[in-house]
N, C-alpha and C. Protein backbone atom coordinates (compact mmCIF):
# COMPACT_ATOMS: atom_id res chain seq x y z
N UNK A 1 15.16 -37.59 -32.39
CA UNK A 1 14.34 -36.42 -32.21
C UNK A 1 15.06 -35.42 -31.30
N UNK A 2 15.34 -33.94 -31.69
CA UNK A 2 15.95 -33.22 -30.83
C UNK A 2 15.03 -32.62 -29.98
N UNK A 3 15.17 -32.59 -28.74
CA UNK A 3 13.91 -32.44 -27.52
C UNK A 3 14.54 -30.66 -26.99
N UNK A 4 15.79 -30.36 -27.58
CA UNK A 4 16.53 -28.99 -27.08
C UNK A 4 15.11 -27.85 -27.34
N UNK A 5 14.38 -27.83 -28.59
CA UNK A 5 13.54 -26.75 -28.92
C UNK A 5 12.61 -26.79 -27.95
N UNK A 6 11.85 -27.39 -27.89
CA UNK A 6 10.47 -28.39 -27.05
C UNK A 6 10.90 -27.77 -25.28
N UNK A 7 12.31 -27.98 -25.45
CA UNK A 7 13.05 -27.98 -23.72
C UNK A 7 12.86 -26.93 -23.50
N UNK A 8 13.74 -25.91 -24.56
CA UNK A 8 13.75 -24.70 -24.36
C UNK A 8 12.25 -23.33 -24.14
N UNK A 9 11.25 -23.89 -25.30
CA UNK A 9 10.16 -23.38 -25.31
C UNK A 9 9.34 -23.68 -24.07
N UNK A 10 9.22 -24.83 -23.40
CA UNK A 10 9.01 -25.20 -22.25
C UNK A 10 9.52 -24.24 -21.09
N UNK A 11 10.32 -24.41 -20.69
CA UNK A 11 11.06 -23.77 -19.77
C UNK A 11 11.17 -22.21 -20.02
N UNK A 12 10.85 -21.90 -21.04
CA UNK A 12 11.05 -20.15 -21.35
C UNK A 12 9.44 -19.88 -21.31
N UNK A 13 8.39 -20.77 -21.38
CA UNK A 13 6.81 -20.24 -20.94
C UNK A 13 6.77 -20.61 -19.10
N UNK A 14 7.50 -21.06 -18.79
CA UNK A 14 7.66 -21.04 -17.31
C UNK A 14 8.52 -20.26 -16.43
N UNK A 15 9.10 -19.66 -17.17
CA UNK A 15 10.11 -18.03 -16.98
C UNK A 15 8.74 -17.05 -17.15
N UNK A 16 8.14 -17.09 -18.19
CA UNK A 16 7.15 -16.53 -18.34
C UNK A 16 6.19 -16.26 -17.42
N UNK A 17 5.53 -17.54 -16.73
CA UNK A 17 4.77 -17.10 -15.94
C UNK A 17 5.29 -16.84 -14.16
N UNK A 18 6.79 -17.30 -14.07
CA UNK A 18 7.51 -17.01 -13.13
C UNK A 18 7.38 -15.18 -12.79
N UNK A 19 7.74 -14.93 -14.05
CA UNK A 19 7.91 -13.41 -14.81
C UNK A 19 6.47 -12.32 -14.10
N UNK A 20 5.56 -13.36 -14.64
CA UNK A 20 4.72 -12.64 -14.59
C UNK A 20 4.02 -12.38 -12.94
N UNK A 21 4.02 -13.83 -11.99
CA UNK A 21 3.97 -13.13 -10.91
C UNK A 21 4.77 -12.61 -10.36
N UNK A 22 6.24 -12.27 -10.63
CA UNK A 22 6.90 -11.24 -9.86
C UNK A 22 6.60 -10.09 -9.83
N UNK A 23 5.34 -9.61 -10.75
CA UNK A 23 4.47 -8.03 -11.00
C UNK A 23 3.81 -8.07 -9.89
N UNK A 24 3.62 -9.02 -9.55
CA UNK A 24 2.76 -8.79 -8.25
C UNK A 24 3.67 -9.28 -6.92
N UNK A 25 4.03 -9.72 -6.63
CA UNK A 25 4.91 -10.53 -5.50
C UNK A 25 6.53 -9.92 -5.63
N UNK A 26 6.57 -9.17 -4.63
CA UNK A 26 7.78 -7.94 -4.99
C UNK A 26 9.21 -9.09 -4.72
N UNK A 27 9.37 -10.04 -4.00
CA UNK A 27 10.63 -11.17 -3.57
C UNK A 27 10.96 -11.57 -4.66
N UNK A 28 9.67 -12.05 -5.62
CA UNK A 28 10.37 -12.50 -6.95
C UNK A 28 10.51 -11.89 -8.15
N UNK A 29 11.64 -12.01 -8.58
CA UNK A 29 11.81 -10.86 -9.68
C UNK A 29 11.32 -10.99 -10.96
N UNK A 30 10.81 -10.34 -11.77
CA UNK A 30 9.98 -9.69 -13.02
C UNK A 30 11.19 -9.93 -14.03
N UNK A 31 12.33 -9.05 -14.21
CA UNK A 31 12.41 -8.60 -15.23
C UNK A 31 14.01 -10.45 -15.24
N UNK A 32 14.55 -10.49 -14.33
CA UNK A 32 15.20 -11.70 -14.73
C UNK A 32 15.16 -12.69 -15.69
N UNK A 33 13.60 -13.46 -14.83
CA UNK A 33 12.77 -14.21 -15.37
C UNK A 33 12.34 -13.78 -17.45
N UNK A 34 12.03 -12.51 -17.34
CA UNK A 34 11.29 -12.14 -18.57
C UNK A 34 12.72 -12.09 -19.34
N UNK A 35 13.74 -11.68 -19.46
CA UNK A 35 15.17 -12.04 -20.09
C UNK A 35 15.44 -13.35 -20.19
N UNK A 36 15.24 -14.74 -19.56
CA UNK A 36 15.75 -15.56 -19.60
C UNK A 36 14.44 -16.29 -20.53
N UNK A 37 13.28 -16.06 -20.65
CA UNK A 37 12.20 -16.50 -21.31
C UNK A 37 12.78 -16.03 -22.37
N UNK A 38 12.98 -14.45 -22.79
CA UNK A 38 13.26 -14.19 -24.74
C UNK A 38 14.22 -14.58 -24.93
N UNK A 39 15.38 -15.22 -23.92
CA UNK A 39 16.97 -15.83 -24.45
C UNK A 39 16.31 -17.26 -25.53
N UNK A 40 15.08 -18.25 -24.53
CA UNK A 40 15.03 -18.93 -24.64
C UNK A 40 14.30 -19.75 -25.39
N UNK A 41 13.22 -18.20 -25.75
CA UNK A 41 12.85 -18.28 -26.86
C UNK A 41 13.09 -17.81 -28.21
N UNK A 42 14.44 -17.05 -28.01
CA UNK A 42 14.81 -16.96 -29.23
C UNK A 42 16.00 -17.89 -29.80
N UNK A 43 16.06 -18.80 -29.11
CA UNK A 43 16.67 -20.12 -29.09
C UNK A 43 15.37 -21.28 -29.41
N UNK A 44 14.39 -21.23 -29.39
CA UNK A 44 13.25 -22.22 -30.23
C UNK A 44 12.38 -21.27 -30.53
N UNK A 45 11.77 -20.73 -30.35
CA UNK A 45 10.64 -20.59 -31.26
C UNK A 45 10.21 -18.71 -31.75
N UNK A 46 10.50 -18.45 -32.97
CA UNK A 46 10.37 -17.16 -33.17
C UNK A 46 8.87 -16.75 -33.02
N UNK A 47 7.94 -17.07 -32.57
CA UNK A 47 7.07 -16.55 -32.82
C UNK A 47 6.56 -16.39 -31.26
N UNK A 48 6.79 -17.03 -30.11
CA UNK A 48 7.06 -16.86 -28.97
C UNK A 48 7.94 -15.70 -28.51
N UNK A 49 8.91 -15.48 -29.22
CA UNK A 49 9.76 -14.71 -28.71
C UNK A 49 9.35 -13.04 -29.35
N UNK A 50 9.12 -12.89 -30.59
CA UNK A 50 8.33 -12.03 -30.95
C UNK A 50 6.97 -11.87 -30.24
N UNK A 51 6.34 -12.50 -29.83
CA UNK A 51 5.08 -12.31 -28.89
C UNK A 51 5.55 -11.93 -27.46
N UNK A 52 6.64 -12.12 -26.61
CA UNK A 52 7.32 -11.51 -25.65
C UNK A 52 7.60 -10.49 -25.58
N UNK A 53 8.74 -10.01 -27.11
CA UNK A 53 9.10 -8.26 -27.21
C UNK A 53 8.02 -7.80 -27.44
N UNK A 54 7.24 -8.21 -28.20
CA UNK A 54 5.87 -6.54 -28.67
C UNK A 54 4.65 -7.13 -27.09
N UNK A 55 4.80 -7.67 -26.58
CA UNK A 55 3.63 -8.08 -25.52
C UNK A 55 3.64 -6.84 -24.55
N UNK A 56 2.19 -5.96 -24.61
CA UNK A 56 1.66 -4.96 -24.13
C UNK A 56 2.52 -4.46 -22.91
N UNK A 57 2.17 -5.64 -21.69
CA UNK A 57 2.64 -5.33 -20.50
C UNK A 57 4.11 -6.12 -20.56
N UNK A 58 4.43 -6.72 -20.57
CA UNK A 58 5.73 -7.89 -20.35
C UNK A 58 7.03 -6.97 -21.38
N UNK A 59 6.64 -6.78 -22.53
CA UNK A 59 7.70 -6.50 -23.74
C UNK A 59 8.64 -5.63 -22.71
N UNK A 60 7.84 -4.18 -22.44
CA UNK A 60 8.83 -3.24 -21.62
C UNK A 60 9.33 -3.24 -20.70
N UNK A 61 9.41 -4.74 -19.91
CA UNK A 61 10.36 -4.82 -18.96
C UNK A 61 11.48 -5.42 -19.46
N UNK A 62 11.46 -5.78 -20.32
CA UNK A 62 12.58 -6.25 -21.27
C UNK A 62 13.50 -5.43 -21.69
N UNK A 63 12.47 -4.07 -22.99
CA UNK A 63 13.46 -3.38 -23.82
C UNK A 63 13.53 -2.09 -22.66
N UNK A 64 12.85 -2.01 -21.42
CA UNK A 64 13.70 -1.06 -20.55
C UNK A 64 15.18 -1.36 -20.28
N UNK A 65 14.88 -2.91 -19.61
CA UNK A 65 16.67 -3.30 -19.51
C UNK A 65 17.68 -3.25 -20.64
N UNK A 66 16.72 -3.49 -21.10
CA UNK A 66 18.05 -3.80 -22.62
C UNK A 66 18.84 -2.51 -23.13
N UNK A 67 17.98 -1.39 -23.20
CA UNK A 67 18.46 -0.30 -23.39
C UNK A 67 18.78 1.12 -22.12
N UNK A 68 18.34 0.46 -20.93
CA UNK A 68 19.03 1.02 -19.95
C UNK A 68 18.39 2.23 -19.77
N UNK A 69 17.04 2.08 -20.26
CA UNK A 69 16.28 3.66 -19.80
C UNK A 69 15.59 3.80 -19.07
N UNK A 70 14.81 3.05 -18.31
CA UNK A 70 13.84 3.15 -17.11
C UNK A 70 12.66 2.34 -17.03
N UNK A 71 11.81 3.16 -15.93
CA UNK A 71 10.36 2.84 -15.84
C UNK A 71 9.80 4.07 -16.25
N UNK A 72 8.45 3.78 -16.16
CA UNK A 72 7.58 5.49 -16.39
C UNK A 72 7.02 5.73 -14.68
N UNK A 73 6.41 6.60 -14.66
CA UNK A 73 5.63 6.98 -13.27
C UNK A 73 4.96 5.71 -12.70
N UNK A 74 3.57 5.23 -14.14
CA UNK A 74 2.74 4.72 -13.82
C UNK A 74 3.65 3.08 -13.90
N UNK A 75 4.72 2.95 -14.17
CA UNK A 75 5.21 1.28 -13.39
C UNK A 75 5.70 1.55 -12.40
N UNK A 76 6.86 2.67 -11.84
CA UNK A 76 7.09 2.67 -10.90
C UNK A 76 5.78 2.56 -9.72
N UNK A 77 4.92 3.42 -10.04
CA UNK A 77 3.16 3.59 -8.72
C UNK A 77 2.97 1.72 -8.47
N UNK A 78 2.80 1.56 -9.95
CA UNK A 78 3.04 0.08 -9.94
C UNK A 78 3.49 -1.45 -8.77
N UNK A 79 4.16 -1.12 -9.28
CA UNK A 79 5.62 -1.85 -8.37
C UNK A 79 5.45 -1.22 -6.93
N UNK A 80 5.43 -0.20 -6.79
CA UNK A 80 5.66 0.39 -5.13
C UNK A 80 4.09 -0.16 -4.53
N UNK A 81 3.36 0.34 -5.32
CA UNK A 81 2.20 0.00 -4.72
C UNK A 81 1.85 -1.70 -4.22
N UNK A 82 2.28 -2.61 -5.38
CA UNK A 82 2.14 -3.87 -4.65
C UNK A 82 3.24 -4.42 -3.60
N UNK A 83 4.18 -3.64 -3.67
CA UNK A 83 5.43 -4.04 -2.84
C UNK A 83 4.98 -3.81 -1.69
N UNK A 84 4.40 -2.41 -1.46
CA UNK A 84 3.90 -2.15 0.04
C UNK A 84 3.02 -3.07 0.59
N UNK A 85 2.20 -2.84 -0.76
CA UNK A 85 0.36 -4.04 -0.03
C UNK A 85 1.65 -5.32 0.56
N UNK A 86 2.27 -6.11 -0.02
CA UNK A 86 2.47 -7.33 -0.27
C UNK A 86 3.57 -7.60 1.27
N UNK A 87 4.64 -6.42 1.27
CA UNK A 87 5.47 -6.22 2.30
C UNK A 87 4.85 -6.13 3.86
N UNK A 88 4.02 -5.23 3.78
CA UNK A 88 3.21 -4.83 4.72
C UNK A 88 2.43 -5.98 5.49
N UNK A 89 1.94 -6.58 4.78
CA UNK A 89 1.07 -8.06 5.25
C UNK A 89 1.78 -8.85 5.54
N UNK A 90 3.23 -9.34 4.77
CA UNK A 90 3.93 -10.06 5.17
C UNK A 90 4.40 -9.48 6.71
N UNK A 91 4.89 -8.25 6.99
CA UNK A 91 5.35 -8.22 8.20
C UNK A 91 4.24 -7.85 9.32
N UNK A 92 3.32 -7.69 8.79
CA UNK A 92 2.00 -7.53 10.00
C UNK A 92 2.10 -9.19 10.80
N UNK A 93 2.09 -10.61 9.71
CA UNK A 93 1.41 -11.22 9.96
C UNK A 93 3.05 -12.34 9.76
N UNK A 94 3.82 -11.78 10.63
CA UNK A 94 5.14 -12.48 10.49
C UNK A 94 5.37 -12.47 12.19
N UNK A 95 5.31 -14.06 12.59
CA UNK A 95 5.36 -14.15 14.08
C UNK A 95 6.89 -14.26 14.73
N UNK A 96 7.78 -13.87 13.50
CA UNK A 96 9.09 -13.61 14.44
C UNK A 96 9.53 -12.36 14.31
N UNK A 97 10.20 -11.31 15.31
CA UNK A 97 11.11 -10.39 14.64
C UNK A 97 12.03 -10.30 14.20
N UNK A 98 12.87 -11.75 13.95
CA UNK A 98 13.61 -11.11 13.13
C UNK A 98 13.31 -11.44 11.43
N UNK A 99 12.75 -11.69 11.14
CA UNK A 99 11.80 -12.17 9.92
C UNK A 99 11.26 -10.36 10.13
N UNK A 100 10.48 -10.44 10.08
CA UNK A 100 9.76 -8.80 10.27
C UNK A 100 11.22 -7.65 9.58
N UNK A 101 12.25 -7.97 10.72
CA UNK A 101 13.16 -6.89 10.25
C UNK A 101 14.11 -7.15 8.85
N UNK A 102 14.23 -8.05 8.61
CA UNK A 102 14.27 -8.79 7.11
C UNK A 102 13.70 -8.67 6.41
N UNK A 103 12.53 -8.98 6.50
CA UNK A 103 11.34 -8.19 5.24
C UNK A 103 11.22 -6.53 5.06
N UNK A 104 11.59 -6.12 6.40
CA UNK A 104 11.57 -4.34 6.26
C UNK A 104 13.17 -3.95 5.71
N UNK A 105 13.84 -4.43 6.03
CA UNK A 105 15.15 -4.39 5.09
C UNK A 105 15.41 -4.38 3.54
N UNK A 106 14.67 -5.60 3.01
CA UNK A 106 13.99 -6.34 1.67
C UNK A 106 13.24 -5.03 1.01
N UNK A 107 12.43 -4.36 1.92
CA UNK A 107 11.56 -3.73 1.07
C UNK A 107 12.11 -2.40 0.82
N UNK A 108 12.81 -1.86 2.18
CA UNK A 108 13.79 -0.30 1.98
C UNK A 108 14.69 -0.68 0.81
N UNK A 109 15.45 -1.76 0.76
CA UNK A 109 16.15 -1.87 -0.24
C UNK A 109 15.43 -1.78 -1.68
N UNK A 110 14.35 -2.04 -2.08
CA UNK A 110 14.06 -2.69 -3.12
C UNK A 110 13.16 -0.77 -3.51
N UNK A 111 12.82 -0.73 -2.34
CA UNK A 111 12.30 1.13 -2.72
C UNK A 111 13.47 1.58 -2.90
N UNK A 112 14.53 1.68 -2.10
CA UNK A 112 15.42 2.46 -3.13
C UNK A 112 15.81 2.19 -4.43
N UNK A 113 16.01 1.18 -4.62
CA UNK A 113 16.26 0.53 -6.14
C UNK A 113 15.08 1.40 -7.12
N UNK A 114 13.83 1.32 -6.41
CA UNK A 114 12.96 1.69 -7.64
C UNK A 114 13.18 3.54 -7.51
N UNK A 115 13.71 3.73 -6.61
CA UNK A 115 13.73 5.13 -6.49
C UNK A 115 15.08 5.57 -7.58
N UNK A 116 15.82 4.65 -7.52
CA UNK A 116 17.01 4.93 -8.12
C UNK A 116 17.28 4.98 -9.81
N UNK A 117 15.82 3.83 -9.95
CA UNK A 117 15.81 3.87 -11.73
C UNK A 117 15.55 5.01 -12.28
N UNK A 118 15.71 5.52 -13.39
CA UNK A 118 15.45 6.57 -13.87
C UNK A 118 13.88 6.20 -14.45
N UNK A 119 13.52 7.64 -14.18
CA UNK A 119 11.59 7.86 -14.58
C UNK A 119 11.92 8.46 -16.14
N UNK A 120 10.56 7.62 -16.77
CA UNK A 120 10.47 8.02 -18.17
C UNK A 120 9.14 8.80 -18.19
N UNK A 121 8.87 9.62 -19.58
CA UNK A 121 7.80 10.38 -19.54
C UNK A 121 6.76 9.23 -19.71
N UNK A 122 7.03 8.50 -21.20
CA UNK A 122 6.20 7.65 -21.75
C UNK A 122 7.29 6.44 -22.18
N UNK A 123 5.67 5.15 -22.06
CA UNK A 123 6.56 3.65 -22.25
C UNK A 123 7.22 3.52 -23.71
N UNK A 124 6.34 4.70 -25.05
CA UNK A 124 7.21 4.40 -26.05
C UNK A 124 8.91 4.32 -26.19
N UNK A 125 9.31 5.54 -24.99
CA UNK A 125 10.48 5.73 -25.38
C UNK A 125 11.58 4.94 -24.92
N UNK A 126 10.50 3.57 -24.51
CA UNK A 126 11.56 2.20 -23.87
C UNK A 126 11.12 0.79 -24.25
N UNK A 127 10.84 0.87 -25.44
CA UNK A 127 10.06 -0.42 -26.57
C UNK A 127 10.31 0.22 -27.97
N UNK A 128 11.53 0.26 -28.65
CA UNK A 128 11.90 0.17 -29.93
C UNK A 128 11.50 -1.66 -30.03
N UNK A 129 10.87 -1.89 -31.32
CA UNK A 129 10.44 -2.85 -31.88
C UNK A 129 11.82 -3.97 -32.75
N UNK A 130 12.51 -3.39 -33.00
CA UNK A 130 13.01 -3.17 -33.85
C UNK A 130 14.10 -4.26 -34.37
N UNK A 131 15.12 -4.41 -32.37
CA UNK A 131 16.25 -4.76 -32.36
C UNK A 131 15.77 -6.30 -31.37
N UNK A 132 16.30 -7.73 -32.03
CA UNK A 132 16.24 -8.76 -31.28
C UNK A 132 16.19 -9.10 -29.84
N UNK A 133 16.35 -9.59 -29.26
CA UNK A 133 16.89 -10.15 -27.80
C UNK A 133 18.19 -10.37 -27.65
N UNK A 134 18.48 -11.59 -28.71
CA UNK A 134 19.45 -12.12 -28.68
C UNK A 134 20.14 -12.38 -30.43
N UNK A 135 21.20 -12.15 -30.16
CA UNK A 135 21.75 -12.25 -32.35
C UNK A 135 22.42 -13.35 -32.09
């Protein structure tokens, strides 16, 4: 019995939900995770992996990277907005300083990053349907 499909589909719905709290929890990353889930599912199971690219919220963090065009306004508000909530608490309620200045480091960095992606008008123009994950 080959256990590689089973392995793979496994481990690529746990990228998945890795994936998915990094939307909320700014330390762990979103879009990594969501690349290594459609590698891995387009290595077992097509119908998983097709449910990844066209998936409402998840797909366009994908075919943004893939094609190198951005976020829109409303992911960037997104992202900044829980980064702050999430940053903010962490260093309110962080009893060392230098932890504190690490997390405020973490987060300047990670705002510039989002400052640095390019802004799209709309999410269509970063979800072509069209083209695989992986050939």
């Amino acid at each position: 019995m080959n256990l590689k499909k089973p392995f793979f589909a496994a481990t690529g719905l746990l990228s998945v939900v890795l994936g998915t709290a990094g939307i909320f929890l700014p330390l762990l990353p979103t879009t990594p995770f969501l690349l290594l889930a459609g590698y891995l599912f387009a290595r077992s199971s097509p119908r998983l992996h097709d449910w990844l690219l066209n998936h409402r919220h998840l797909g366009p963090y994908i075919h943004a990277f893939r094609n190198k065009t951005g976020l829109t306004k409303a992911q960037k508000l997104r992202i900044g907005t829980s980064m702050a909530v999430v940053m903010s608490v962490s260093i309110y309620f962080s009893p060392i300083p230098a932890i504190r200045w690490m997390l405020g480091g973490i987060w300047v960095f990670w705002t510039a990053m989002l400052f640095r992606t390019k802004t799209l008008k709309t999410i269509e123009s970063s979800t072509p349907q069209t083209r695989p994950l992986c050939s």
